[in-house]
Protein backbone atom coordinates (compact mmCIF):
# COMPACT_ATOMS: atom_id res chain seq x y z
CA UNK A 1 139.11 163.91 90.32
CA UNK A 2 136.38 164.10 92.94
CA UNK A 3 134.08 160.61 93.06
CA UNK A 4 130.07 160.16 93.72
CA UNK A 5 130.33 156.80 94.98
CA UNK A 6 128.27 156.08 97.70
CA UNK A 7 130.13 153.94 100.12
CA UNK A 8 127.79 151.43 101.14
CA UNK A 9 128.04 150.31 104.58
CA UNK A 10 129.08 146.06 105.63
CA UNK A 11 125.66 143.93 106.03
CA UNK A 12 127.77 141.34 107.61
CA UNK A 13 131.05 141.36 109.29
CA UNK A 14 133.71 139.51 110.18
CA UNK A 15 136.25 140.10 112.82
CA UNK A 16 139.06 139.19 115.20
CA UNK A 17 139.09 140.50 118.51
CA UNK A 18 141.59 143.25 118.60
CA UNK A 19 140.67 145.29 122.27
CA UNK A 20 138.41 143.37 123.97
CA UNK A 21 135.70 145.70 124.06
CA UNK A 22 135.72 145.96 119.96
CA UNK A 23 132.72 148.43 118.33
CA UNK A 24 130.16 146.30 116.11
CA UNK A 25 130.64 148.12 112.87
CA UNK A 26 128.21 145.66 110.60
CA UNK A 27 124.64 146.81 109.14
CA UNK A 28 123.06 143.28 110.26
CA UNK A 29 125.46 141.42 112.20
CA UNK A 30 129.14 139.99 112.49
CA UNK A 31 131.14 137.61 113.58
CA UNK A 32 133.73 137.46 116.11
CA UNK A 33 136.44 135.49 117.11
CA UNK A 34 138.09 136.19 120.34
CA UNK A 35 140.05 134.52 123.01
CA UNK A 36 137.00 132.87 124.64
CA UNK A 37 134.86 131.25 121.42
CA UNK A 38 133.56 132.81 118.09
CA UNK A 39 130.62 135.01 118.76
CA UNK A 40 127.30 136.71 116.92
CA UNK A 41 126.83 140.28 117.49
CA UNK A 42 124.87 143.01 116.67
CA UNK A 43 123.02 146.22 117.65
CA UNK A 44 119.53 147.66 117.88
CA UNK A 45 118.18 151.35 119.64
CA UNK A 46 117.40 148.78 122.85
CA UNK A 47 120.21 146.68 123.48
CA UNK A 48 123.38 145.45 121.45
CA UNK A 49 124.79 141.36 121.69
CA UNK A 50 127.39 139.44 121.89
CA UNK A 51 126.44 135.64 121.79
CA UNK A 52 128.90 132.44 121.60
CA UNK A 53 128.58 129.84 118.52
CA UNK A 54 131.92 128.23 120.27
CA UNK A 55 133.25 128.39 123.55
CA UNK A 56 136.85 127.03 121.75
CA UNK A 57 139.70 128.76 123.25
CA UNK A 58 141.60 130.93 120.95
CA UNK A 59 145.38 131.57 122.46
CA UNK A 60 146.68 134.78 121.88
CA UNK A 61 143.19 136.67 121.28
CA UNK A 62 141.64 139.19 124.27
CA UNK A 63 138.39 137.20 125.88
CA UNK A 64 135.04 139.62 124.81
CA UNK A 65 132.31 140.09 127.70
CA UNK A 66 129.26 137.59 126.49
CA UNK A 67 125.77 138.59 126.84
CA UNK A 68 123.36 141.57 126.18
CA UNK A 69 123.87 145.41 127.11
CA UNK A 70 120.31 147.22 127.37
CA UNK A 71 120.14 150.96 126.72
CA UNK A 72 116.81 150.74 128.59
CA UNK A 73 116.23 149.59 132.00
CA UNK A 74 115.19 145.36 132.26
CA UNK A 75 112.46 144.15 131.64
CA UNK A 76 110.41 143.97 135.24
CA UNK A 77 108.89 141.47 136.29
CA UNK A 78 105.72 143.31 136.81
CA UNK A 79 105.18 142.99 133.05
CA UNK A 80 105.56 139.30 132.86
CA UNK A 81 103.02 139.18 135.75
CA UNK A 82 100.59 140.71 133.94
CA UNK A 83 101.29 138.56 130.67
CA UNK A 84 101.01 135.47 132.52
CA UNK A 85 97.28 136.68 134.41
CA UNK A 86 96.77 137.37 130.58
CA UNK A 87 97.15 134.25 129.08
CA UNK A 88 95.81 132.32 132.20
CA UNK A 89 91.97 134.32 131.95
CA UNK A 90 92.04 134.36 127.81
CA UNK A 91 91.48 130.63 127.82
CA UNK A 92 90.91 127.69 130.22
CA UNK A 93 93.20 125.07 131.03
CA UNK A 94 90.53 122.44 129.31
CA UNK A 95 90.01 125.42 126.38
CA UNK A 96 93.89 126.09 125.70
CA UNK A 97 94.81 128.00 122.73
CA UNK A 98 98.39 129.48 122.04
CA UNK A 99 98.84 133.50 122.30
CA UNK A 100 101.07 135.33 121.29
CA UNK A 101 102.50 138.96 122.92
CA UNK A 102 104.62 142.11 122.21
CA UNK A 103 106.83 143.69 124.46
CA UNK A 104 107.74 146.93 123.44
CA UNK A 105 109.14 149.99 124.45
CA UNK A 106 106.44 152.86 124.56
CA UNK A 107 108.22 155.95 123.78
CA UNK A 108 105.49 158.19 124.91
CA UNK A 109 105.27 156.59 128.20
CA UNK A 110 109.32 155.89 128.53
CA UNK A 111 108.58 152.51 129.72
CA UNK A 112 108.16 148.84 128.34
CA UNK A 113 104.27 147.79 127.19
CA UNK A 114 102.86 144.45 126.01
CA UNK A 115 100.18 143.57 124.27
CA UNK A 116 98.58 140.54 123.11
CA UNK A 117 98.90 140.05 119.53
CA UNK A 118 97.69 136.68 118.30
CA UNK A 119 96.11 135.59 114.56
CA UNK A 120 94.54 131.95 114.37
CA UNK A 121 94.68 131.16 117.92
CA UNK A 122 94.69 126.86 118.51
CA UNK A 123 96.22 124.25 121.01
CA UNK A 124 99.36 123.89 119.12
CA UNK A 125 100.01 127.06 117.07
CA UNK A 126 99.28 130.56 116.69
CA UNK A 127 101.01 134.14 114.80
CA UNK A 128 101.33 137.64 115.33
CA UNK A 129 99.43 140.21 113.90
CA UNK A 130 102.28 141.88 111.99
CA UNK A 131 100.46 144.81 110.57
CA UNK A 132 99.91 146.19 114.36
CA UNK A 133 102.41 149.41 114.94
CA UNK A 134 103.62 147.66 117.56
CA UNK A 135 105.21 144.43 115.41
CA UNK A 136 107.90 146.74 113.85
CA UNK A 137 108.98 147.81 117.53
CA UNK A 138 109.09 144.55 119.30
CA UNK A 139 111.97 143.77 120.90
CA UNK A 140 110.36 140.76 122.59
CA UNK A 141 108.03 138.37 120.84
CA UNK A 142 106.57 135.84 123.34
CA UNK A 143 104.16 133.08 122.41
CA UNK A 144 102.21 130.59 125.08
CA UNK A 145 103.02 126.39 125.15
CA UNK A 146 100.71 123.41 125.90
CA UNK A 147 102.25 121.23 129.31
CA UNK A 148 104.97 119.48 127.88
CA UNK A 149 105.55 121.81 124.97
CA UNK A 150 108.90 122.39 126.50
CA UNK A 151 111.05 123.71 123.40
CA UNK A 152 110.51 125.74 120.37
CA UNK A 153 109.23 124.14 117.78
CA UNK A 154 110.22 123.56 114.23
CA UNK A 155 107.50 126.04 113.05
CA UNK A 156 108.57 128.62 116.00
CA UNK A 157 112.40 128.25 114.36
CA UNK A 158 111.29 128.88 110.16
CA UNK A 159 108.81 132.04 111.98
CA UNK A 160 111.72 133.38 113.35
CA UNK A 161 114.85 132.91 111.54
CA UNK A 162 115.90 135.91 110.08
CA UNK A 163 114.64 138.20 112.68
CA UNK A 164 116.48 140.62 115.31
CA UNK A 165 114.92 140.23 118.25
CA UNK A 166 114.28 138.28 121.51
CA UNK A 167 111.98 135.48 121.67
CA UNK A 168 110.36 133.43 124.12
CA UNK A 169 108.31 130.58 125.17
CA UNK A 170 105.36 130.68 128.12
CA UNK A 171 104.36 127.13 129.13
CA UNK A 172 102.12 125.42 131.09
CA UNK A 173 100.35 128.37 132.27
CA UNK A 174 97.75 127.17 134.36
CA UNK A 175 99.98 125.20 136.14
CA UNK A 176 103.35 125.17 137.03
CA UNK A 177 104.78 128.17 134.56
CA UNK A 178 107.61 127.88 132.66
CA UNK A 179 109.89 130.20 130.48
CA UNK A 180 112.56 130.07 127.81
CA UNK A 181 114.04 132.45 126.16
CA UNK A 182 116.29 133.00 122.72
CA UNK A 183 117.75 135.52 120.93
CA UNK A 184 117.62 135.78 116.94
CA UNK A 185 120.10 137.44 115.32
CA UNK A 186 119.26 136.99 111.75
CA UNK A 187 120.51 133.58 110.82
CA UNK A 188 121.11 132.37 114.40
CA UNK A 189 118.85 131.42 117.13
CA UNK A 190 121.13 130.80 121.00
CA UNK A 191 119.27 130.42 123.46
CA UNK A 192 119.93 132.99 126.58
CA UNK A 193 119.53 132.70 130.22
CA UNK A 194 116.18 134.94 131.57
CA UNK A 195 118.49 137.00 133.74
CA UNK A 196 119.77 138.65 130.43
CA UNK A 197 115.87 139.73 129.92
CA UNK A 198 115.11 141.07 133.24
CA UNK A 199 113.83 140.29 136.48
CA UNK A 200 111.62 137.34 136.93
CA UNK A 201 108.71 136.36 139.32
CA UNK A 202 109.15 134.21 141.85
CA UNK A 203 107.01 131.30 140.57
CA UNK A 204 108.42 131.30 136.82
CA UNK A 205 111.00 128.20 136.13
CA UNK A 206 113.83 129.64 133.86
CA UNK A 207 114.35 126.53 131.28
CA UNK A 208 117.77 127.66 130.23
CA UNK A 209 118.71 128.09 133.62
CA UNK A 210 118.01 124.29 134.57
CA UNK A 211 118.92 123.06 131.33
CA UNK A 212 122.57 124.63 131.99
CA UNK A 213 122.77 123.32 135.62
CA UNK A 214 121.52 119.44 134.45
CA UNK A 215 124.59 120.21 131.97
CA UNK A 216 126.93 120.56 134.59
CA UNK A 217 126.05 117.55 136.81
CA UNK A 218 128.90 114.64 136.33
């Protein structure tokens, strides 16, 4: 006797590394555990992830390459450029108010856009406009710092916990600019080194990048 199920397909997964260069089968996301740590990963039409929750050796299991494969070209740094001339003219230094941006890949163009996308703009907070056509197809969602507003906050993390999609931090942009950048996969936030994004202007400090390096130092 024939059936009408519908087979449903896995929200979440969870796997152990079998080839080293696995397929993410999940909906959502899964879990991983290979020879080099237990890993996040999951898939959208722009890139696909693999991020580490532990770096614990597992003996006997193949290592899995870490980090994000695009399916479009990186981000240049062209784009953040122009963000950054953005948020430095919307406000003064004395005037600062948060912003927030979009980064987005225009499908009509074939090339990323941004656009600025802030809702009850002050010195300490701001949110997107989510009913833009543009919200649905972020892949980046980037939102200005104060000086000394150095990490996300604990309002950034509740905004964008169970989310897909790459976020970032612009501070001190009237002065000496900084960046960090994190990916959310749904229940987990890790951060990820700028290189991952794109290309960077010279004249950007990657957070991550010195935050790894101070890490290292005996």
């Amino acid at each position: 006797m024939s059936s009408n199920l519908i087979a449903f397909p896995t929200l979440v997964g969870h796997h152990v590394a079998v080839t080293g260069n696995d397929p993410i089968e999940a909906a959502l996301f899964e879990y991983l555990l290979a020879g080099n740590g237990l890993f996040v990963r999951a898939k959208r039409k722009e890139f696909s992830v693999c991020l580490p929750l532990s770096e614990q050796r597992i003996s006997g299991l193949p290592d899995m390459p870490v980090g994000i494969s695009w399916t479009r070209p990186g981000i240049p740094a062209s784009l953040w450029e122009l963000v950054l001339l953005h948020a430095q003219l919307k406000h003064t230094s004395t005037d600062f108010r948060e912003e927030v941006y979009l980064i987005y890949w225009d499908k009509a163009l074939e090339k990323w856009a941004w656009r600025p996308a802030g809702l009850e703009n002050n010195r300490v907070s701001t949110i997107a406009d989510d009913t833009l056509p543009e919200y649905a197809d972020c892949c980046i969602e980037l939102h200005t710092h104060p000086p000394g507003a150095l990490h996300f906050s604990g309002a950034d993390d509740r905004d964008e916990l169970g989310k897909f999609r790459i976020f970032a931090i612009l501070i001190d942009v009237h002065g000496k600019p900084k960046i960090r950048f994190r990916c959310g996969v749904y229940d987990h936030l890790v951060p990820i080194p700028a290189a991952w994004v794109g290309e960077m202007p010279k004249g950007i400090i990657d957070l991550n990048e010195i935050d790894a390096v101070v890490e290292k130092l005996p």
